[in-house]
Protein backbone atom coordinates (compact mmCIF):
# COMPACT_ATOMS: atom_id res chain seq x y z
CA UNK A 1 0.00 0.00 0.00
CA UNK A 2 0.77 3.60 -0.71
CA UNK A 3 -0.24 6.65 1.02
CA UNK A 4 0.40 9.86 -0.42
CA UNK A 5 -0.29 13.10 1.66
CA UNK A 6 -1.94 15.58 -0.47
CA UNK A 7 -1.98 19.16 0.32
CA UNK A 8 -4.33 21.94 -0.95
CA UNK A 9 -1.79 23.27 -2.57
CA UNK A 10 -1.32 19.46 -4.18
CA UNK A 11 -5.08 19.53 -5.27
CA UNK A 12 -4.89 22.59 -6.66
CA UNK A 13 -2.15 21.04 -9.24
CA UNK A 14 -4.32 18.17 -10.47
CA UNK A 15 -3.44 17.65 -14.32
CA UNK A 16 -3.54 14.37 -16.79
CA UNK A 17 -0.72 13.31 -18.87
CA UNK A 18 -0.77 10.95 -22.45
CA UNK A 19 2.36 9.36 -22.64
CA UNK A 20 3.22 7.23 -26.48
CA UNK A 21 6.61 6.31 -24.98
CA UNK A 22 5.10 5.36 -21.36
CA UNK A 23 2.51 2.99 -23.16
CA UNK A 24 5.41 1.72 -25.40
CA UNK A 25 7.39 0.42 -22.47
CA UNK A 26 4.16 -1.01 -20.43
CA UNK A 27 3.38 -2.92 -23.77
CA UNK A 28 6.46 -4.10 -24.03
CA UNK A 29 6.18 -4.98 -20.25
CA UNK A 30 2.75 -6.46 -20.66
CA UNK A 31 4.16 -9.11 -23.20
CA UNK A 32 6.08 -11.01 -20.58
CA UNK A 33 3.20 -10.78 -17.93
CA UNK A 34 0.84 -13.89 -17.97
CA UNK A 35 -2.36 -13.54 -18.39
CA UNK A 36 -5.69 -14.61 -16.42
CA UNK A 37 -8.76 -15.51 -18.60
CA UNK A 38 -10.93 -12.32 -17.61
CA UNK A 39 -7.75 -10.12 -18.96
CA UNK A 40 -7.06 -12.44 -22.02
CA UNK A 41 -11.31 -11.56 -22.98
CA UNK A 42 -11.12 -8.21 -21.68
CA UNK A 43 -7.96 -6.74 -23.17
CA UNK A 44 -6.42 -9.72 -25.89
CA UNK A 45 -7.07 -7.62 -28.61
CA UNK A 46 -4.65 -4.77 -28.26
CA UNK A 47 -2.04 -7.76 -27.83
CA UNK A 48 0.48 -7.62 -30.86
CA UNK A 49 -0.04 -10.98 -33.06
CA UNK A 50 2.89 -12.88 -32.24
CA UNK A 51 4.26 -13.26 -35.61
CA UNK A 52 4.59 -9.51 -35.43
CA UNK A 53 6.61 -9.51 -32.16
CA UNK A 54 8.73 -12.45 -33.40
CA UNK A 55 9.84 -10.02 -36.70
CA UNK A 56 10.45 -7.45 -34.31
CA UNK A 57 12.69 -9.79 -31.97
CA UNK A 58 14.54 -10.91 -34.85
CA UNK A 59 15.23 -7.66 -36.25
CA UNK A 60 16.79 -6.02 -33.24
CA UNK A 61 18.14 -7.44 -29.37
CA UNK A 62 15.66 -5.79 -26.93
CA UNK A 63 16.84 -7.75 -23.76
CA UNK A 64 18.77 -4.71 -22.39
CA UNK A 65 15.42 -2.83 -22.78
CA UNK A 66 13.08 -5.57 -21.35
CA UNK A 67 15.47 -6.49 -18.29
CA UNK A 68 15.06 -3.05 -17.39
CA UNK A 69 11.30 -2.82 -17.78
CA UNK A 70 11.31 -5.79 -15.18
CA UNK A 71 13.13 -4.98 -12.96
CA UNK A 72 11.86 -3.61 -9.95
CA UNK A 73 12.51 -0.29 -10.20
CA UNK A 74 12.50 0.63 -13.85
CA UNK A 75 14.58 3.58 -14.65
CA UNK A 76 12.33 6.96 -14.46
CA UNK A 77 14.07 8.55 -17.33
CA UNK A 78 12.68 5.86 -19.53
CA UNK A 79 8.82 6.45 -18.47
CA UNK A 80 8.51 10.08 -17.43
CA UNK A 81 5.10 11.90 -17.77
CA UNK A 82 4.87 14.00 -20.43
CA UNK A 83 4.20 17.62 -18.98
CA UNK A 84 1.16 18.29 -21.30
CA UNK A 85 -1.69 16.29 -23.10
CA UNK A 86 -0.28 16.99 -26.36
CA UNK A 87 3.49 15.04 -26.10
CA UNK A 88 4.89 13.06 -28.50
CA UNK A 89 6.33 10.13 -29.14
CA UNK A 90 9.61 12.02 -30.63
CA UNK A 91 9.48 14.49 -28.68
CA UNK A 92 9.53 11.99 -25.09
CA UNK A 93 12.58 9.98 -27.21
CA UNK A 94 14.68 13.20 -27.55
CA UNK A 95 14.18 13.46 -23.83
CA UNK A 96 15.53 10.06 -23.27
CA UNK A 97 18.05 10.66 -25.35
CA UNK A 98 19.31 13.84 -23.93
CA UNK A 99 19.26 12.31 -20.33
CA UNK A 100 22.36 13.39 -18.26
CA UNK A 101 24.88 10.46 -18.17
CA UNK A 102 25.27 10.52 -14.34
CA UNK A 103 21.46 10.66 -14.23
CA UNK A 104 21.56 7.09 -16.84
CA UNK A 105 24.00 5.05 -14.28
CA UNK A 106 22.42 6.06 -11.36
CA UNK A 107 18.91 4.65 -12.63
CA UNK A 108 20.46 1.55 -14.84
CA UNK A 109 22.50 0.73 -11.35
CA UNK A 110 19.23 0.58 -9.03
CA UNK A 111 17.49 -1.32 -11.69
CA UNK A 112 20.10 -4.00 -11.86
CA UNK A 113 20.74 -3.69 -7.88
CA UNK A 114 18.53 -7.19 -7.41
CA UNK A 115 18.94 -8.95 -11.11
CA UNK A 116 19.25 -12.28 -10.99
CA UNK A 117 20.78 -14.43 -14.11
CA UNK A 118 21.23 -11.92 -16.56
CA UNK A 119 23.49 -11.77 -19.43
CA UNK A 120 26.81 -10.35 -19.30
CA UNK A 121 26.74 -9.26 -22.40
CA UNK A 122 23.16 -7.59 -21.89
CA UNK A 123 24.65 -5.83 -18.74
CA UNK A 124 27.83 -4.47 -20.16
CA UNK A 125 25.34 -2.53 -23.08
CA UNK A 126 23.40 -1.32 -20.24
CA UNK A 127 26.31 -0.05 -18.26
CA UNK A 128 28.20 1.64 -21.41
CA UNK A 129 28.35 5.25 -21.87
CA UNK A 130 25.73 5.31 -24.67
CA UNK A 131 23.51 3.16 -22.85
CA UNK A 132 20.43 6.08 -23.16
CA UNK A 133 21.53 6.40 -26.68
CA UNK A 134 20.66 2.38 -27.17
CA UNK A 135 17.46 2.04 -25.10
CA UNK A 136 16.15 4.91 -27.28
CA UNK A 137 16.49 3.08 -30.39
CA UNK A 138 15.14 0.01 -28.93
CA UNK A 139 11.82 1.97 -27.78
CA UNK A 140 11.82 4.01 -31.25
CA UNK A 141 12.01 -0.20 -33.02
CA UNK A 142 9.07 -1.39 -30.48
CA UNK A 143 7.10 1.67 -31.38
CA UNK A 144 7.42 1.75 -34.93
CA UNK A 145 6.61 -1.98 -35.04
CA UNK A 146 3.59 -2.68 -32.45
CA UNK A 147 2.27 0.87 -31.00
CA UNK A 148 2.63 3.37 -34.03
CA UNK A 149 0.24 1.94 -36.67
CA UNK A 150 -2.79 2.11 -34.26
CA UNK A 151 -1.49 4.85 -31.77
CA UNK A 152 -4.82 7.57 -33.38
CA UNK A 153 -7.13 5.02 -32.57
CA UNK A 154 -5.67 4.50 -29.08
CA UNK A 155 -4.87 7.88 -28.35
CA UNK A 156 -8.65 8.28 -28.95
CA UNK A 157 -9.70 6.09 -26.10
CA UNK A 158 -6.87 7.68 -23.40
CA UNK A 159 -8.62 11.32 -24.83
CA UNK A 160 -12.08 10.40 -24.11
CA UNK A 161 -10.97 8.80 -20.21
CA UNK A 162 -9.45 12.24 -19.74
CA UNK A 163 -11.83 14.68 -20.52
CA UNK A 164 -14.44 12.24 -18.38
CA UNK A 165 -11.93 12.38 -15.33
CA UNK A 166 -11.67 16.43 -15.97
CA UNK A 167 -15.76 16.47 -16.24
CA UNK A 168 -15.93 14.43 -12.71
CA UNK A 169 -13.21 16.99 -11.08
CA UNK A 170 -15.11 20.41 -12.44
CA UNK A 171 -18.46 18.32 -10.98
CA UNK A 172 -17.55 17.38 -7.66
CA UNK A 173 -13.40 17.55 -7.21
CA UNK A 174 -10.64 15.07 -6.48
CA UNK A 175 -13.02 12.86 -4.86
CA UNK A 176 -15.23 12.37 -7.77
CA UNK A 177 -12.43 11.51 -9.43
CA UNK A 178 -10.52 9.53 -7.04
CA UNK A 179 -14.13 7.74 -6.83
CA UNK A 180 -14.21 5.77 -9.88
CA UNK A 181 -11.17 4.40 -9.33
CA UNK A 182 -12.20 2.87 -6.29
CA UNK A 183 -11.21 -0.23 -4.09
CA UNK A 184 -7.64 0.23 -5.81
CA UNK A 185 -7.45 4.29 -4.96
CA UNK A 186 -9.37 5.75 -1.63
CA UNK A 187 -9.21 9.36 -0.13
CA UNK A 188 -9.16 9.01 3.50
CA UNK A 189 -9.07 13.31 4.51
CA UNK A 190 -6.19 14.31 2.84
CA UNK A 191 -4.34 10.72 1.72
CA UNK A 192 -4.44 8.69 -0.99
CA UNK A 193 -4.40 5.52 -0.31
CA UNK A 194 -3.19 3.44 -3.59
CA UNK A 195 -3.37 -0.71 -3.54
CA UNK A 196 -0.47 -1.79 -4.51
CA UNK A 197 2.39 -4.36 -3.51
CA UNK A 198 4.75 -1.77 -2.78
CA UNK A 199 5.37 0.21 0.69
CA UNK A 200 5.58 3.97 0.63
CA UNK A 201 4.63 6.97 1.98
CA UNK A 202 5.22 9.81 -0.24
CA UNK A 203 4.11 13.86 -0.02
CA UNK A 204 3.55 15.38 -2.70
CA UNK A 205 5.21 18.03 -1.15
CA UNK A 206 2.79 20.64 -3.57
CA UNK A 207 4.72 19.16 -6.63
CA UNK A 208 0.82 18.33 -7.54
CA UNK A 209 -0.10 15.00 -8.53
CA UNK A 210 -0.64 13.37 -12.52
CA UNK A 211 -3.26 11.43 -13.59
CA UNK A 212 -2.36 9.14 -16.76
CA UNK A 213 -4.09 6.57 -18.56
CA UNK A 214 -2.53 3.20 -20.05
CA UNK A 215 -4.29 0.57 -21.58
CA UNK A 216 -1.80 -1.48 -21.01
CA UNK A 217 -1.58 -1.98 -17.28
CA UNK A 218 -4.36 -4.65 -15.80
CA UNK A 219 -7.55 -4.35 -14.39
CA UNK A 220 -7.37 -2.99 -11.09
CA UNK A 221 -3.58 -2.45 -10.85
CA UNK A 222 -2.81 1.49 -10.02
CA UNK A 223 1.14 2.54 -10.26
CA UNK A 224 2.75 5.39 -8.56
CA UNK A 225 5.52 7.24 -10.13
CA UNK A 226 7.58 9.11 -7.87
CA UNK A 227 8.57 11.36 -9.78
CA UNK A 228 8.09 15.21 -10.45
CA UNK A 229 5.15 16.09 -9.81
CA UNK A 230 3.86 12.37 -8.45
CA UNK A 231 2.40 10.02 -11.52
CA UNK A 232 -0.55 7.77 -10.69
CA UNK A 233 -0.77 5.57 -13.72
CA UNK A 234 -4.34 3.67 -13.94
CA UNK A 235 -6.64 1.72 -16.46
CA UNK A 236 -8.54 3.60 -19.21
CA UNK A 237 -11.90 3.24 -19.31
CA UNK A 238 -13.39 2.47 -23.25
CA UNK A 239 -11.06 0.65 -24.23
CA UNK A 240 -13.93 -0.91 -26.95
CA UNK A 241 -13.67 2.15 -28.64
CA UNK A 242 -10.53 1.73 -29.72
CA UNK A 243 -11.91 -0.73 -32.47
CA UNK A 244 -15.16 -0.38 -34.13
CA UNK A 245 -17.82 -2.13 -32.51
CA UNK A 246 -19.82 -2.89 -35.87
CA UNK A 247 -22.84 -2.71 -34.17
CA UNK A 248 -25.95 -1.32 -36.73
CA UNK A 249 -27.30 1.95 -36.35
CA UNK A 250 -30.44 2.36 -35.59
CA UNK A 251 -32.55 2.25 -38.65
CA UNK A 252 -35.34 5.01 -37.10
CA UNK A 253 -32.77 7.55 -36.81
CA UNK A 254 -30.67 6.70 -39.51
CA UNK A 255 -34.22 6.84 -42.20
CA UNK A 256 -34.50 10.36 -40.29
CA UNK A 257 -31.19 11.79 -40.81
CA UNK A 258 -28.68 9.23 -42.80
CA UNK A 259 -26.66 6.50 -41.62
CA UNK A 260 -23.90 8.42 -41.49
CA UNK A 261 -25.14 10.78 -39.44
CA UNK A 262 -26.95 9.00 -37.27
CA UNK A 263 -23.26 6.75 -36.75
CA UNK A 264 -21.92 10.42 -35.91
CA UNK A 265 -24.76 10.95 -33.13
CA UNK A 266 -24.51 7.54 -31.36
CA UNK A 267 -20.20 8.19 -31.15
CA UNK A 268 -20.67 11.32 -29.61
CA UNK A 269 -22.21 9.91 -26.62
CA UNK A 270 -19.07 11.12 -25.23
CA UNK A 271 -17.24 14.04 -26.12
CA UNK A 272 -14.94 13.36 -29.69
CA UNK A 273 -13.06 15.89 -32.22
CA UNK A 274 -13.55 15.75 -35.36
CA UNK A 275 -10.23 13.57 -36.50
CA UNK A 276 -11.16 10.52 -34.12
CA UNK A 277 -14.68 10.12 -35.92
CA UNK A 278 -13.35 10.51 -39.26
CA UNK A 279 -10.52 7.61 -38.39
CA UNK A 280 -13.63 5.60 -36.89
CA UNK A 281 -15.89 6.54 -39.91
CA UNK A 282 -12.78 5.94 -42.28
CA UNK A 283 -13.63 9.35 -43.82
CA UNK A 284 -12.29 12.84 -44.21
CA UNK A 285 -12.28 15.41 -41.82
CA UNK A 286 -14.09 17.23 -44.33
CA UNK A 287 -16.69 15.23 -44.96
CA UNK A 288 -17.44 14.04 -40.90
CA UNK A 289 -16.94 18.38 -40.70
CA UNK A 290 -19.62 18.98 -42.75
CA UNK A 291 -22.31 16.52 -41.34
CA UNK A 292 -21.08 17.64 -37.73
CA UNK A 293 -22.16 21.66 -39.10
CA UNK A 294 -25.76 20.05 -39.86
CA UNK A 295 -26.10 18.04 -36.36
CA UNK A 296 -25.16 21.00 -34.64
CA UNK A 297 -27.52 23.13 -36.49
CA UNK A 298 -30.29 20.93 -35.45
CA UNK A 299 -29.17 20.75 -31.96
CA UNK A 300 -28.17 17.57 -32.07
CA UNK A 301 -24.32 18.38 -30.68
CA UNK A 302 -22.87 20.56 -28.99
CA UNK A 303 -19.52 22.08 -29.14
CA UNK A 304 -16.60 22.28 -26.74
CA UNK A 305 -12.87 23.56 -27.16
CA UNK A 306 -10.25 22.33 -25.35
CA UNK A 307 -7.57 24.20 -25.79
CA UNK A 308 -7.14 24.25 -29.84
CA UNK A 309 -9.16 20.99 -30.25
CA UNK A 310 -13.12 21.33 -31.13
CA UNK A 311 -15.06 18.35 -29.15
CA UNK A 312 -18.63 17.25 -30.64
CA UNK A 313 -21.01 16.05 -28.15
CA UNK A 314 -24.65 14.58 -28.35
CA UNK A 315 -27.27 16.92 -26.50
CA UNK A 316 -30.22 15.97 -24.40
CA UNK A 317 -32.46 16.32 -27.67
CA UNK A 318 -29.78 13.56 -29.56
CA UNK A 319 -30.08 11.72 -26.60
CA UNK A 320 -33.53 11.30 -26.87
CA UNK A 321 -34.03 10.58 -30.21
CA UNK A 322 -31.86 7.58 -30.03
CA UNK A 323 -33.68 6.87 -26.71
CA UNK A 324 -36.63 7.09 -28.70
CA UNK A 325 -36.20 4.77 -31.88
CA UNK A 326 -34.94 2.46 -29.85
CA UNK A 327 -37.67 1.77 -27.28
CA UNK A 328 -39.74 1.63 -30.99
CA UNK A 329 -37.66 -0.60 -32.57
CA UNK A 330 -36.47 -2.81 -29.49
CA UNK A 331 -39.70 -5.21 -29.52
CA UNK A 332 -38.81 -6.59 -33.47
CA UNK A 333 -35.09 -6.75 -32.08
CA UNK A 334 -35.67 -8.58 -29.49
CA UNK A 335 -37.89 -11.34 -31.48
CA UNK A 336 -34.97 -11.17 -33.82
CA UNK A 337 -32.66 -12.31 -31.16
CA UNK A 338 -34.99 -14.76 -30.21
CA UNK A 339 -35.07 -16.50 -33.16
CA UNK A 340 -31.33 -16.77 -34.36
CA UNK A 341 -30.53 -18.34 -30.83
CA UNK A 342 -32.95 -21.30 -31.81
């Protein structure tokens, strides 16, 4: 267990964090992890197919990177927070890369303080001067091979957990968002208490405290980053949306105001910009634009800005409307079920 004293001053520094390199490395940690049946169902999918993570471990030698991300303290300079929503996966590499030497053997040396059986060969890379300079390019080959190709789609569904964590903090504050991540996160006054395996206390010591989402940490499992300010690293929620569901629209609203459209109104349930429903859609930006304009005009959506980024969400009117061809077309769905399970 955990416990991390927060101040007001703490609370008043509450911020999120997307991290492409952080969810590189907890992929690439995940991979070696077993896996119980509930995770296999819930989360298999955003598993690499093997054959791809067989061409990756044949085309470069990523045990100096893995016996790291094992160990039990994994060098911070390899999965620092971004310090705003909008990092990048270059940009986090240059910052690995320009990590100060002293910094690099300090880290590498606690990581290796309790490794057992490893290669001699795999520790002398880690210990060389250019060791940074090597783990970089191993993370830049893992991305580029398992992370990169579906990283919009992802990023998506780590978008759409932050901006409902940032709706339940403007609602009701820290402890509507601590809330939800409840029995593995409790505020008891001013502690957080965090489940984990590890013993701690830690103040934040009004560094302020950031929330980031991986999908690639396990159900139920919170991490604490001491670092600056603290990281608490949890599960996203949605992860389904990363994929498309297929599911049919329903054919009420879509007779009323186009399939397309009426795809647009059930995906803006929660807040989305117009990019992530044209990668969803597999349209332009143009073209989702443009039938956005016309579902706003009705009063369909509504828009947001978050920063520079327009969201799209559904109203109380869009709401109903769905709400309302579906309790019409429900009964003839339901028979329909019915039948195909005979």
């Amino acid at each position: 267990m955990i416990e991390v004293t927060l101040s007001l001053a703490d609370a008043l520094r509450v911020r999120f964090a997307i991290s492409p390199l952080g969810e590189t490395g907890r992929l690439l940690h995940s991979l070696g992890e077993p896996q119980s049946a509930s995770e296999e169902h819930d989360r298999g999918w955003l598993r690499p197919p093997r054959a791809m993570v067989e061409r990756l471990l044949a085309a470069a030698d990523l045990r100096p990177l893995l016996a790291l991300l094992h160990s039990n303290e994994p060098p911070p300079f390899l999965m620092r927070a971004p310090l705003s929503l909008g990092a990048t996966f270059a940009g986090e590499l240059a910052d690995v890369r320009c990590t100060p030497p002293a910094r690099v053997r300090a880290q590498i040396d606690r990581a290796l303080r309790e490794s057992v059986g490893l290669d001699h060969a795999v520790e002398a890379r880690l210990r060389a001067p250019d060791a940074a300079t090597l783990l970089a390019d191993l993370l830049a080959c893992a991305w580029s091979a398992l992370l990169a190709p579906n990283w919009p789609y992802l990023r998506d569904a780590l978008e759409h957990d932050v901006l409902h964590r940032a709706r339940l903090l403007a609602s009701g504050g820290v402890a509507a968002m601590l809330a939800e991540l409840e029995p593995s996160v409790q505020l008891a006054h001013d502690r957080v208490i965090v489940d984990t395996r590890a013993e701690a206390t830690l103040g934040a010591g009004e560094r302020g405290m950031t929330f980031m989402p991986s999908a690639f940490i396990a159900s139920g499992v919170v991490e604490v980053l001491d670092q600056e300010p603290l990281v608490l690293v949890y599960r996203t929620r949605g992860l389904g949306s990363v994929v498309a569901d297929g599911r049919a629209t329903d054919a009420a609203v879509a007779r009323l105001i186009g399939p397309t459209r009426a795809r647009i109104l059930e995906l803006v349930g929660e807040p989305r910009h117009t990019a992530g429903l044209a990668r969803r859609l597999n349209r332009s930006p143009g073209n989702v634009a443009d039938h956005l304009k016309v579902l706003h005009e009705c009063r369909l959506v509504r828009r947001s800005r978050i920063g520079r980024t327009v969201m799209y969400s559904r109203t109380p009117l869009g709401t109903a409307m769905l709400a309302s061809a579906r309790s019409r077309i429900r009964p003839e769905t339901n028979r329909l079920t019915a039948h195909a399970q005979w």
